[in-house]
Each structure stands twice: as structure tokens, then as C-alpha cells.
N, C-alpha and C. Protein backbone atom coordinates (compact mmCIF):
# COMPACT_ATOMS: atom_id res chain seq x y z
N UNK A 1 44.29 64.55 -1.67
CA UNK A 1 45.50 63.83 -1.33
C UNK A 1 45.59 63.65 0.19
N UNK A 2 45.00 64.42 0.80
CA UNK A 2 45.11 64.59 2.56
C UNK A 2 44.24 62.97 2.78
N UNK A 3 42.84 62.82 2.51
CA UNK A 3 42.29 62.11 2.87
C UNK A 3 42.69 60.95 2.05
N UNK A 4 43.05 60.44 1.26
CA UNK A 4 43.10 59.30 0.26
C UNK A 4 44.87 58.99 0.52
N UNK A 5 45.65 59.59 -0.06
CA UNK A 5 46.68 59.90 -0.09
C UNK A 5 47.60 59.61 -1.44
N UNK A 6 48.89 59.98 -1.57
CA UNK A 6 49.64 60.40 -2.80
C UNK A 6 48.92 59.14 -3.45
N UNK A 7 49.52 57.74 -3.48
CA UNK A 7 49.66 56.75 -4.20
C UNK A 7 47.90 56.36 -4.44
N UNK A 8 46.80 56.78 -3.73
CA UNK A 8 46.05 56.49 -4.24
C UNK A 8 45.43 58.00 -5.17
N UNK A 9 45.70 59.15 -4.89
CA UNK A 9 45.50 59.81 -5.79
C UNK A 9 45.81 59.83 -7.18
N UNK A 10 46.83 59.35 -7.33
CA UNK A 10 47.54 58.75 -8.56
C UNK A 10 46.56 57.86 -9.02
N UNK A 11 46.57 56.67 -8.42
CA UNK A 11 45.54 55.78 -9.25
C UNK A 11 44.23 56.29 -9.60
N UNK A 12 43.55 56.94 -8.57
CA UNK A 12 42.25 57.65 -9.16
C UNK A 12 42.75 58.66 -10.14
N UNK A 13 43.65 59.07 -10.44
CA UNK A 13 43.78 60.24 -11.54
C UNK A 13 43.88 58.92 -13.01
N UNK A 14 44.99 58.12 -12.76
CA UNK A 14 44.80 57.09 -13.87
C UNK A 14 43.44 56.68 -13.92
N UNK A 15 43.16 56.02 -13.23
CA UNK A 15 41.79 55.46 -13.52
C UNK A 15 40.31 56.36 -14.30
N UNK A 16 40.63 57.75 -13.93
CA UNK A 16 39.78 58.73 -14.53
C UNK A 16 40.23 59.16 -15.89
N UNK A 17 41.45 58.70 -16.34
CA UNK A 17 42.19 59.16 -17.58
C UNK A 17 41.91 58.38 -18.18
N UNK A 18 42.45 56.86 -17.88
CA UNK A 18 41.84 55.41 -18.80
C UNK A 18 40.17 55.79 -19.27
N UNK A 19 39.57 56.21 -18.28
CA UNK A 19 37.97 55.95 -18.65
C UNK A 19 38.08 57.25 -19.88
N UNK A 20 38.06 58.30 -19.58
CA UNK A 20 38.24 59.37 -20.30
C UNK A 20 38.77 58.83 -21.69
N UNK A 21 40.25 58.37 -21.80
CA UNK A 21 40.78 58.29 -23.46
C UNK A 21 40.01 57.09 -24.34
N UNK A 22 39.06 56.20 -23.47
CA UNK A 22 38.54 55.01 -24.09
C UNK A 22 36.91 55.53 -24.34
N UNK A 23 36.79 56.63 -23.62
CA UNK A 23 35.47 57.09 -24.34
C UNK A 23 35.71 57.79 -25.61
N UNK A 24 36.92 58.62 -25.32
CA UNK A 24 37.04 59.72 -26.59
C UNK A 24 37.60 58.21 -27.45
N UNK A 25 37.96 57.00 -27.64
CA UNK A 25 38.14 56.10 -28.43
C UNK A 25 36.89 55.55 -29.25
N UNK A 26 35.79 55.34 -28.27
CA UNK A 26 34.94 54.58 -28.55
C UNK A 26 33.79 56.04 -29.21
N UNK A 27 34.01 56.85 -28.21
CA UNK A 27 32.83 58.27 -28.71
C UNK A 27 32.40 58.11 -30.20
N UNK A 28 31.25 58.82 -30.34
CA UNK A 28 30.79 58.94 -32.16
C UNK A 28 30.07 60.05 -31.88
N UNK A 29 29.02 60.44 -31.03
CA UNK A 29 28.38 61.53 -30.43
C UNK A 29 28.91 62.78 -29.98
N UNK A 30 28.71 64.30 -30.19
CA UNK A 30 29.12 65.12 -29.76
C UNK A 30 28.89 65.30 -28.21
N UNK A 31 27.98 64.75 -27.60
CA UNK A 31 27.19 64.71 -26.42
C UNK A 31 28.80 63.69 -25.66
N UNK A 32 28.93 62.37 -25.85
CA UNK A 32 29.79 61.93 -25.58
C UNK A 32 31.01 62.99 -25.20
N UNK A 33 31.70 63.42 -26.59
CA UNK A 33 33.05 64.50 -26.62
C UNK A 33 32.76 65.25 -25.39
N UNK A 34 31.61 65.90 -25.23
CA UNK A 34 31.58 66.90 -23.92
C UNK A 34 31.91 65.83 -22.89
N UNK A 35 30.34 64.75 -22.14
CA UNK A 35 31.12 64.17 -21.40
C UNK A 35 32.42 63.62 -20.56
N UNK A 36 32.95 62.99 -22.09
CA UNK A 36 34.52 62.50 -21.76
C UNK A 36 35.56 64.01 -21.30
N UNK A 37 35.29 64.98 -21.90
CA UNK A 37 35.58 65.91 -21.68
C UNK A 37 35.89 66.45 -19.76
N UNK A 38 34.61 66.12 -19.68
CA UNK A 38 34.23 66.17 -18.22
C UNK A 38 35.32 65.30 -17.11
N UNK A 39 35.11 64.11 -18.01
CA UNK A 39 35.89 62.82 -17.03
C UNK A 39 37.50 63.60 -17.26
N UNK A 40 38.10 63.90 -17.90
CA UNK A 40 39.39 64.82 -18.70
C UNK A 40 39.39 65.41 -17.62
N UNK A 41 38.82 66.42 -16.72
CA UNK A 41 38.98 67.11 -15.93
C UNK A 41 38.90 66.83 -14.28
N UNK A 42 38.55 65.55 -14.30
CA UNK A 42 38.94 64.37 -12.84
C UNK A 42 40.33 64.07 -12.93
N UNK A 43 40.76 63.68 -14.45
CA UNK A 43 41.90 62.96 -14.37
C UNK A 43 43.28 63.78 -14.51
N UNK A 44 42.83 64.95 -14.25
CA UNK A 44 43.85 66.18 -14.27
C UNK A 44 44.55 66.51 -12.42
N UNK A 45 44.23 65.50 -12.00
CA UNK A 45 44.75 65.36 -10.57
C UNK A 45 46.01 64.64 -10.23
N UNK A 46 46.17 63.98 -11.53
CA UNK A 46 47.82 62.83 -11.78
C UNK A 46 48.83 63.86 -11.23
N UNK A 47 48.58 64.41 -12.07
CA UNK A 47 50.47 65.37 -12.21
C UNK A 47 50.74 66.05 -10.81
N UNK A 48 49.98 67.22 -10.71
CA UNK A 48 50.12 67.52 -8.95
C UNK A 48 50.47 66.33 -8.00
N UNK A 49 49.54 65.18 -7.64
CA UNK A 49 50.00 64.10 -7.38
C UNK A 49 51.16 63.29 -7.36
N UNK A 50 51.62 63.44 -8.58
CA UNK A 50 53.15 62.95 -9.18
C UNK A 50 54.13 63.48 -8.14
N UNK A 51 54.12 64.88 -8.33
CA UNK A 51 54.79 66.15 -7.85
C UNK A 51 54.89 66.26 -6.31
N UNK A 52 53.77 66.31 -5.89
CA UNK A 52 53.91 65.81 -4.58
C UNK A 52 54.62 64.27 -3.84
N UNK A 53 54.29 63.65 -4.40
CA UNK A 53 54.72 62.45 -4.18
C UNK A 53 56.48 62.59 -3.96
N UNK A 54 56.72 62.67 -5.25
CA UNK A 54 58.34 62.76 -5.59
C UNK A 54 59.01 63.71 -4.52
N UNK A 55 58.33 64.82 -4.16
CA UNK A 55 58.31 65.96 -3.52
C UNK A 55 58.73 65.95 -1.76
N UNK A 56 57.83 65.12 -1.93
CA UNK A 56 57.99 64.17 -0.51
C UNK A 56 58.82 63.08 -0.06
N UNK A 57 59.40 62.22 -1.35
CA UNK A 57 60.63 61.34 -1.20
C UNK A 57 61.83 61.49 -1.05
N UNK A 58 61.88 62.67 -2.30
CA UNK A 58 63.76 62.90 -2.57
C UNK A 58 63.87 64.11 -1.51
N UNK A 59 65.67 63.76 -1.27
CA UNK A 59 66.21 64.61 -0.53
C UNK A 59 65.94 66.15 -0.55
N UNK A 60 66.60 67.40 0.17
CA UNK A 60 66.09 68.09 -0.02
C UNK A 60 66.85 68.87 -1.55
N UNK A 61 67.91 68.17 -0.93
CA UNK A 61 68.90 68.89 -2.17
C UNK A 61 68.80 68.49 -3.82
N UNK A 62 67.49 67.45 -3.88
CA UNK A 62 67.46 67.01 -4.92
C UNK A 62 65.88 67.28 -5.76
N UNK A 63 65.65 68.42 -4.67
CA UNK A 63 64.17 68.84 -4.91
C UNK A 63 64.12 69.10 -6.67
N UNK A 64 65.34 70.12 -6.73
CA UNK A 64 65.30 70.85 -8.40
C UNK A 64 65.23 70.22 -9.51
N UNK A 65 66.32 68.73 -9.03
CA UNK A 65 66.41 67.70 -10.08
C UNK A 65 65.48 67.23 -10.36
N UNK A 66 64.79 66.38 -9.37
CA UNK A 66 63.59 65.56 -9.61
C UNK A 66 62.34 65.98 -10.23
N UNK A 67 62.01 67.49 -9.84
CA UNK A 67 60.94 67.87 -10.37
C UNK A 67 61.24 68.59 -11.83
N UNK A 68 62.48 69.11 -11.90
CA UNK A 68 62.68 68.87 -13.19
C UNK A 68 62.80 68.06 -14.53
N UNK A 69 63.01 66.58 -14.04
CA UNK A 69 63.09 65.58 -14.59
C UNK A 69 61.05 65.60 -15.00
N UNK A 70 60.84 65.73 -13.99
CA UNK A 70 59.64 65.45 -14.30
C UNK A 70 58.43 66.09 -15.46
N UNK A 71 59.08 67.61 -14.84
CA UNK A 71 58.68 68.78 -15.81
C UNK A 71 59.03 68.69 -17.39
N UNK A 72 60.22 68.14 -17.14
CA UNK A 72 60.66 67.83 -18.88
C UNK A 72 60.18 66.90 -19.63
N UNK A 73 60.38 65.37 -18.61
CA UNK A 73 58.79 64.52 -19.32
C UNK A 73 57.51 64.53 -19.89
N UNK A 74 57.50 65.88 -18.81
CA UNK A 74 55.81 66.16 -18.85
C UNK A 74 55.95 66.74 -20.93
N UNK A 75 56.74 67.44 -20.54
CA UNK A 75 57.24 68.74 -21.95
C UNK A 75 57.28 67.75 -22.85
N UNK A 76 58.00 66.90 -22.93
CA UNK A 76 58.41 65.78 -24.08
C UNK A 76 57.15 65.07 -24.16
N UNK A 77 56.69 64.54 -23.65
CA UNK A 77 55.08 63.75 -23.97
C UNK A 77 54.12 65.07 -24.54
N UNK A 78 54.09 66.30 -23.90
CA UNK A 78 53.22 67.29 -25.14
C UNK A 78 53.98 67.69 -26.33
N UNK A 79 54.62 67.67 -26.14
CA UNK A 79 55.61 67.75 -27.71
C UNK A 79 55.52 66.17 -28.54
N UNK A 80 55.43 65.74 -28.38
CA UNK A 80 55.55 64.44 -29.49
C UNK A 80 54.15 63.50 -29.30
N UNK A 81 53.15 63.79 -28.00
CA UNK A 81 51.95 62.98 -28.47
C UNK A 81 51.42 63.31 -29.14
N UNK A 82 50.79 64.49 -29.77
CA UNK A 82 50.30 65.21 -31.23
C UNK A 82 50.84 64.48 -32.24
N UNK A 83 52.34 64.15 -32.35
CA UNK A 83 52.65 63.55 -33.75
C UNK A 83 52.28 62.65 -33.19
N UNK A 84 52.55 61.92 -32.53
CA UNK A 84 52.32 59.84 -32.88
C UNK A 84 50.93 59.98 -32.78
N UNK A 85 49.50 61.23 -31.89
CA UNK A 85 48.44 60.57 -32.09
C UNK A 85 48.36 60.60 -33.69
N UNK A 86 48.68 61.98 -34.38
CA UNK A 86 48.69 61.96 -35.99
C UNK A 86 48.98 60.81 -36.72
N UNK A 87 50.27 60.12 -36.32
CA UNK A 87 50.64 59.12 -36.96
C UNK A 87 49.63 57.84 -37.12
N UNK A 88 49.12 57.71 -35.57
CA UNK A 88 48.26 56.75 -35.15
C UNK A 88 47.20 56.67 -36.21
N UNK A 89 46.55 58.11 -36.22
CA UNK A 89 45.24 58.23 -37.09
C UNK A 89 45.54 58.06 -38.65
N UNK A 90 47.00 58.26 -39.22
CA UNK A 90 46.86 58.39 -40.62
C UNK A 90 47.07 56.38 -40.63
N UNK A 91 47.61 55.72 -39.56
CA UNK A 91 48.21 54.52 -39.94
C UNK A 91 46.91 53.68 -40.00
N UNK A 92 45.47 54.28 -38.74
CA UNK A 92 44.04 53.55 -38.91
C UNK A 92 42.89 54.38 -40.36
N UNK A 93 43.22 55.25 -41.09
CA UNK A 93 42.81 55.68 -42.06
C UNK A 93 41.65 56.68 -41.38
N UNK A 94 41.87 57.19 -40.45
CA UNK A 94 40.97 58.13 -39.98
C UNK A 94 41.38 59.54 -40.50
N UNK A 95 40.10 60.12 -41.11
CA UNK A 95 40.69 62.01 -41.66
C UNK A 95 39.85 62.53 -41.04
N UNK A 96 39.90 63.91 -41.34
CA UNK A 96 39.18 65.21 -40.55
C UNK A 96 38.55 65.42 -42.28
N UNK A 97 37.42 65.97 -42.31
CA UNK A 97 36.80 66.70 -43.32
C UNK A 97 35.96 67.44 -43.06
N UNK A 98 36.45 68.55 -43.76
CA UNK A 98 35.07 70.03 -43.60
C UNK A 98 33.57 69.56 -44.45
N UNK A 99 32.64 69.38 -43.30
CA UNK A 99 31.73 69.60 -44.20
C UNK A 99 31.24 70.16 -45.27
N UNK A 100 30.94 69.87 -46.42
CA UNK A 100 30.71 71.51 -47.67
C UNK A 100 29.75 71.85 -47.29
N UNK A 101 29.49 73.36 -47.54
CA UNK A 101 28.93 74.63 -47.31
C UNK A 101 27.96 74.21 -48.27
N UNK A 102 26.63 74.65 -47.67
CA UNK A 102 25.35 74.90 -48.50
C UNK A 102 25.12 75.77 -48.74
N UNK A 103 23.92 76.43 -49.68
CA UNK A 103 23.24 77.58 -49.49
C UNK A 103 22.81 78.09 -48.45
N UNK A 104 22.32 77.24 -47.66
CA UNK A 104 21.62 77.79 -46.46
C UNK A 104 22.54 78.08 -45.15
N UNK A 105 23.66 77.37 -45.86
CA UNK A 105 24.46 77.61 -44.20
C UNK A 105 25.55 78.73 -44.54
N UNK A 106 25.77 79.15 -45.35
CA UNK A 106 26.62 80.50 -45.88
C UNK A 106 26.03 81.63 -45.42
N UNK A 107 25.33 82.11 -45.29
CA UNK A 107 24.86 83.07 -43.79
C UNK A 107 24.96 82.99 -42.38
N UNK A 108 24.50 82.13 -42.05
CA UNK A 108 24.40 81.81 -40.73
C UNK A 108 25.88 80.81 -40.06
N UNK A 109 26.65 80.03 -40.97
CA UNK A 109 27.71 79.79 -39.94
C UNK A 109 29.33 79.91 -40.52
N UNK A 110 30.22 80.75 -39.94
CA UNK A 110 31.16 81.23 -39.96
C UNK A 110 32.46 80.74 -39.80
N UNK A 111 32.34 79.31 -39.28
CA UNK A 111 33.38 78.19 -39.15
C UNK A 111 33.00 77.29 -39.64
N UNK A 112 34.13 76.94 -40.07
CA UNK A 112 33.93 75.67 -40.40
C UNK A 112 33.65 74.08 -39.89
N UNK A 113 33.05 73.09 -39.60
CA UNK A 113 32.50 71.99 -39.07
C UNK A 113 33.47 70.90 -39.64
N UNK A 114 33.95 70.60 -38.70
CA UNK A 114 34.88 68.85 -39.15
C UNK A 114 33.86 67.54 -38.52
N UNK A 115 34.38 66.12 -39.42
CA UNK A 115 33.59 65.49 -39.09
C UNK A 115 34.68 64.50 -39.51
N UNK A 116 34.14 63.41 -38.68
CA UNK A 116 34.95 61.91 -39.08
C UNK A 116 34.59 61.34 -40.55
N UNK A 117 35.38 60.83 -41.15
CA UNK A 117 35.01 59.77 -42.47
C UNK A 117 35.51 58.58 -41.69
N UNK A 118 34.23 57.52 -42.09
CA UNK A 118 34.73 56.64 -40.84
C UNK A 118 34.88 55.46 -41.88
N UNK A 119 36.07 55.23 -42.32
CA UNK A 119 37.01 54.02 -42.94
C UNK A 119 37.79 53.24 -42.25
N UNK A 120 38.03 53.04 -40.64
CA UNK A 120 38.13 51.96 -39.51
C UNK A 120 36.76 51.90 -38.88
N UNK A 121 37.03 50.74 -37.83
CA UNK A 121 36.12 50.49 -37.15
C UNK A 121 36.14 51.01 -35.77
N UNK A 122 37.03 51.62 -35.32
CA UNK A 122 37.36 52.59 -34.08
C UNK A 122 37.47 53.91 -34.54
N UNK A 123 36.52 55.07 -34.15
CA UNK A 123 36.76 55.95 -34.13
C UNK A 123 37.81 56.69 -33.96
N UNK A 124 38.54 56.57 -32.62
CA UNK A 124 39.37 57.28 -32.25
C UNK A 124 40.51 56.34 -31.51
N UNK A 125 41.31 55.64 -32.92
CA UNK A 125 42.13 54.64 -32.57
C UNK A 125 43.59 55.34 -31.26
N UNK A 126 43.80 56.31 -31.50
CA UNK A 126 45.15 57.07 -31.09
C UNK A 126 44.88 56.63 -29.18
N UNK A 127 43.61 57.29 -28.88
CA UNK A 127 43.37 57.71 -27.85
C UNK A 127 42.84 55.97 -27.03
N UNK A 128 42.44 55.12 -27.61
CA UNK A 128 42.56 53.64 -27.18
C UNK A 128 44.00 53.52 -26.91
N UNK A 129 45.11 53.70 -27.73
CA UNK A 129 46.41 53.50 -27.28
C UNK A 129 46.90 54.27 -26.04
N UNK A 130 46.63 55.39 -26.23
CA UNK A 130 46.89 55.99 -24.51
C UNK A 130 46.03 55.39 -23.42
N UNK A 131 45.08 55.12 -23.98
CA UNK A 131 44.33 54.69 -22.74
C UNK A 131 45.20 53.10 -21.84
N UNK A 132 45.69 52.80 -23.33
CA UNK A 132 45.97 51.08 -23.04
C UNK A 132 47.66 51.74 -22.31
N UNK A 133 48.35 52.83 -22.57
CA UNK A 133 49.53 53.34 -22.22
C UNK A 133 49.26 54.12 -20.94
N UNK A 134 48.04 54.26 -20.16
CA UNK A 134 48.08 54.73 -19.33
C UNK A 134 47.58 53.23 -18.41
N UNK A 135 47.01 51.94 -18.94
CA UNK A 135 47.26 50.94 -17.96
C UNK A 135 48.09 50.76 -17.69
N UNK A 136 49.22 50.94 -18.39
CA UNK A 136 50.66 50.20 -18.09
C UNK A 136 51.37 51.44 -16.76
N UNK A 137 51.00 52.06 -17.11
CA UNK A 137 51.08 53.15 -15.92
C UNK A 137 50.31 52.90 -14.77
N UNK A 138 49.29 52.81 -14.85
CA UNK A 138 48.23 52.36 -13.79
C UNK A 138 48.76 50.58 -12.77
N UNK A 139 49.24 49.93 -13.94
CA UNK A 139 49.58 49.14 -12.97
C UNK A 139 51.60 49.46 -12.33
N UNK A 140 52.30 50.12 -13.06
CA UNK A 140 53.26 50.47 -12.62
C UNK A 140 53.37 50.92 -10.96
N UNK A 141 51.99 52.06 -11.16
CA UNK A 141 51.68 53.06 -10.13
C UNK A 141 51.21 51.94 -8.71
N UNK A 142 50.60 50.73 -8.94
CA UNK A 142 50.60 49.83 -8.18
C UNK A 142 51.63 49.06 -7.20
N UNK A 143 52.50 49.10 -7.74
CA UNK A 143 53.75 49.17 -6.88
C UNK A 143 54.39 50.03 -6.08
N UNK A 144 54.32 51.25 -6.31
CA UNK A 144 54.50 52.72 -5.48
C UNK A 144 54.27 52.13 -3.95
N UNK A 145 55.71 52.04 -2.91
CA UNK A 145 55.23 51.96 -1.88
C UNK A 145 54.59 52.91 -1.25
N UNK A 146 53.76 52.78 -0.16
CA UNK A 146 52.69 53.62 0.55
C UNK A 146 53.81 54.29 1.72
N UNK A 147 54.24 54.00 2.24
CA UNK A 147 55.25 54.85 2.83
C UNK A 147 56.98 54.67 2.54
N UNK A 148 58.09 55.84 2.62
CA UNK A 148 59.04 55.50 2.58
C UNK A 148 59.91 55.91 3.59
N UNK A 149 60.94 55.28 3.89
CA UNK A 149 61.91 55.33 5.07
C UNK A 149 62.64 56.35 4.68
N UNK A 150 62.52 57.60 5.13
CA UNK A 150 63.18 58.70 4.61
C UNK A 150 64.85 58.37 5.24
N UNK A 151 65.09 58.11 6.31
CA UNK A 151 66.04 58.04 7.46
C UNK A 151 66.97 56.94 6.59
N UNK A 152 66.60 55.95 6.12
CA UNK A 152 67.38 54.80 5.78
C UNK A 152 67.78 55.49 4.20
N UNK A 153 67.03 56.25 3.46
CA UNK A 153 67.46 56.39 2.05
C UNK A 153 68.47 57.63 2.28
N UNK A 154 68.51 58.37 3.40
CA UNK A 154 69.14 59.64 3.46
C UNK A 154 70.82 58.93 4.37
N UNK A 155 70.84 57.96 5.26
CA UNK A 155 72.24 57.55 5.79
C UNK A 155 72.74 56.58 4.30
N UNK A 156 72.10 55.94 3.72
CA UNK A 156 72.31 55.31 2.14
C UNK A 156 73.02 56.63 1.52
N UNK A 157 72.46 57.56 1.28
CA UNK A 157 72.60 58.72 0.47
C UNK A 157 74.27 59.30 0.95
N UNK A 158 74.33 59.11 2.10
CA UNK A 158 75.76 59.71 2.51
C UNK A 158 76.79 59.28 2.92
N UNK A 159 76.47 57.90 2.63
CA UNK A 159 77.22 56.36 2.34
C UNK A 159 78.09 56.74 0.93
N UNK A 160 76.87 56.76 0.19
CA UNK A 160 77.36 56.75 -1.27
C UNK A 160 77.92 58.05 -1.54
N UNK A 161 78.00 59.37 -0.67
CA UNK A 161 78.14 60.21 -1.31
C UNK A 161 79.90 60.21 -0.08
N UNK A 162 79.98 59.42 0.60
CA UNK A 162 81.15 59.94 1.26
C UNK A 162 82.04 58.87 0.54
N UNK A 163 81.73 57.66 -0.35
CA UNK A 163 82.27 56.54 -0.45
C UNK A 163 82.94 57.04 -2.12
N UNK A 164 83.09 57.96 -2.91
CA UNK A 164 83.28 58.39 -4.03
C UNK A 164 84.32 60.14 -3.72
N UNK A 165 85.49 59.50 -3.99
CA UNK A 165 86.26 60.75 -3.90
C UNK A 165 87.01 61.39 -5.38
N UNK A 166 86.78 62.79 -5.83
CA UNK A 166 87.45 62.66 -6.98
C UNK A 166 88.60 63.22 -7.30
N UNK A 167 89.98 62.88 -7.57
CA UNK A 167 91.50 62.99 -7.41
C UNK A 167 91.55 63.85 -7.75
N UNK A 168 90.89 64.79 -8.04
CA UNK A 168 90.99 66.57 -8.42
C UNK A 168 90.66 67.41 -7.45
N UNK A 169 89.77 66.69 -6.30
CA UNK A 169 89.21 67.57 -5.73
C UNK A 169 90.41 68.41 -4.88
N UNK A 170 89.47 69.77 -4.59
CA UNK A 170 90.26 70.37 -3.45
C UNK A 170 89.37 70.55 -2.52
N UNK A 171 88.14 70.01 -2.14
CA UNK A 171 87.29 70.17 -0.92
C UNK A 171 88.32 69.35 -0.03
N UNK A 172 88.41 70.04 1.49
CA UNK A 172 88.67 69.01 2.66
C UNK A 172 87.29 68.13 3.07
N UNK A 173 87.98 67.19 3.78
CA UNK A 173 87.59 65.75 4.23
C UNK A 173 85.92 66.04 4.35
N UNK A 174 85.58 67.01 5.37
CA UNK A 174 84.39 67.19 6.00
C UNK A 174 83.63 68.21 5.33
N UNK A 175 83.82 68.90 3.93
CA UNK A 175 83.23 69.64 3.11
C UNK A 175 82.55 69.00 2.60
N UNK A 176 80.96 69.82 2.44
CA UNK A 176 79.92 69.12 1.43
C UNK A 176 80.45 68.82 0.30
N UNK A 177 80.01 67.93 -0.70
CA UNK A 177 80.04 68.10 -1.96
C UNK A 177 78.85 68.68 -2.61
N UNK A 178 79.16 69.64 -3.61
CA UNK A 178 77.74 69.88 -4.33
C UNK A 178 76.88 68.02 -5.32
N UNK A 179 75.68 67.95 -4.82
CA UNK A 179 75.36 66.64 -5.55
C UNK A 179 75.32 66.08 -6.99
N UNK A 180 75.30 67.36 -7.48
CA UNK A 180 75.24 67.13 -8.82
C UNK A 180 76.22 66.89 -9.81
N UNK A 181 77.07 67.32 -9.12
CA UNK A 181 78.89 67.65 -9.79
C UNK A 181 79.67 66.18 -9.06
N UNK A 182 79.14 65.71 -8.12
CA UNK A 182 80.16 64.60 -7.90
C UNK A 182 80.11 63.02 -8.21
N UNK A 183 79.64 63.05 -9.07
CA UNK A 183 79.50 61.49 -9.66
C UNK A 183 80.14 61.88 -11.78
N UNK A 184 80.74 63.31 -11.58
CA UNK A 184 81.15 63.28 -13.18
C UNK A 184 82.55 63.17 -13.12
N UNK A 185 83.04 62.89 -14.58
CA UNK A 185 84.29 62.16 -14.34
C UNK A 185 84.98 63.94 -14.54
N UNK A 186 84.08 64.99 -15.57
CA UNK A 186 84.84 65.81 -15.96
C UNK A 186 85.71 67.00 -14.88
């Protein structure tokens, strides 16, 4: 991030993710799975990135929010991409099946082996959709200005925060408001 910086780290983390979910799309080879695997672990540079970024924009007082917002996204996309990739795969007719056990392999192997039944023509339809859901990200991330006017968003910030008074309050004139509490009606 030092040498490149936030907004292009981002894109190289997308760009290593796209390649990554369109191999594990297109993959048929175990040799592949490792590979893409590999590229999986370039594109694990997004999120730090993210974090920093945001980290570096918002105020200070809004450090907790923002990266929480973020943290919870993060939470909600691992919580529910498992089902929709599931969904994805039962809607392209893709299953998992255990190989059956031979004679010869009932000694020697102790797990069981899954394998594709391949009744689409894409292997790994789910992971084409993220890939195509992480362009839309990728070009989002294209807009990200490269620098921001900290000075102009922070006299904005206390514009808006001196321009909202609430008929309950008992802070005097020149008391902070806490930020989070003063835009509710309750």
C-alpha cells in the first residue's frame, strides 16, 4: 500500500479475486483448485486495504462506526454467500458425490473423495457469479478518489453538526455533541 497506494491496492486485490473465482469457475483439474487457490491468497489484500482506506478518510470520531459497518458487511457476506453459492449450484444442477468404495481402496483410504457430476456446462457456476460481482466492484472501486480533502469534509462536518439542534437538549451552545446520538429524533 506504501508504494502503490490504497485505491490501487484495492484494484489489484479485485483484480486477483476476479482471476481467482473464474478459474475456480472454469477449473476441472485438481492441479488448477491448488493454483487458483494460490491466486486466493494475492487477492486477500482487499479487505486490509478497504480498512485502511476508510481509516484514513473518516473523522476521528467516526473511526468505530465506519469500520464497524464494514466488519459487519464483511460478517453478512460470510454468512449468506455459502447459501446463495448452494442455491447457485442446486439452480445449475451441479452435486457433490462420494465416489464408491472399492475393494482395493477400503484399506488404504480413510476419507472419503467427492467429485463433480457434470450435468451443466460450467463447472463451477456460483463462483463465475462472484467473479462477475466482484467486476461490479472492481469498476465501482474505479471511482475511489485518489486523494481526499480532509479539511473541507471536516469544516462540512461541523457545519452540519452545529446546524441541527435538538429541543431536548441540555448541552450549552459550545458543548460537543456526542455524533452518534445527534441526528435521532428519540
Amino acid at each position: 500500500m506504501r508504494s502503490i497506494g490504497n485505491k490501487n491496492t484495492i484494484l489489484l486485490g479485485l483484480g486477483f479475486q476476479i482471476l481467482q473465482l473464474a478459474w475456480y469457475g472454469f477449473g476441472s483439474e485438481p492441479w488448477m483448485m491448488w493454483a487458483a487457490g494460490a491466486v486466493a491468497a494475492m487477492s486477500s489484500i482487499t479487505f486490509p486495504a478497504v480498512s485502511a482506506l476508510v481509516s484514513r478518510t473518516a473523522d476521528a470520531d467516526q473511526q468505530g462506526v465506519v469500520q464497524g459497518m464494514i466488519t459487519g458487511i464483511r460478517g453478512l457476506c460470510n454468512g449468506l454467500g455459502p447459501a446463495l453459492y448452494g442455491f447457485i449450484f442446486y439452480i445449475f444442477h451441479v452435486e457433490l458425490k462420494e465416489l464408491p468404495m472399492t475393494g482395493t481402496d477400503l484399506g488404504t483410504n480413510t476419507s472419503p473423495q467427492h467429485h463433480f457430476e457434470q450435468n451443466s456446462i460450467i463447472p463451477g457456476p456460483p463462483f463465475l457469479f462472484g467473479a462477475c460481482s466482484v467486476l461490479l466492484a472492481l469498476l465501482v472501486a474505479l471511482f475511489i478518489p485518489e486523494h481526499t480533502n480532509l479539511s473541507l469534509r471536516s469544516s462540512s462536518w461541523r457545519k452540519h453538526c452545529g446546524s441541527h439542534s435538538h429541543p431536548h437538549s441540555t448541552q450549552a451552545p459550545g458543548e460537543a455533541k456526542e455524533p452518534l446520538l445527534q441526528d435521532t429524533n428519540v
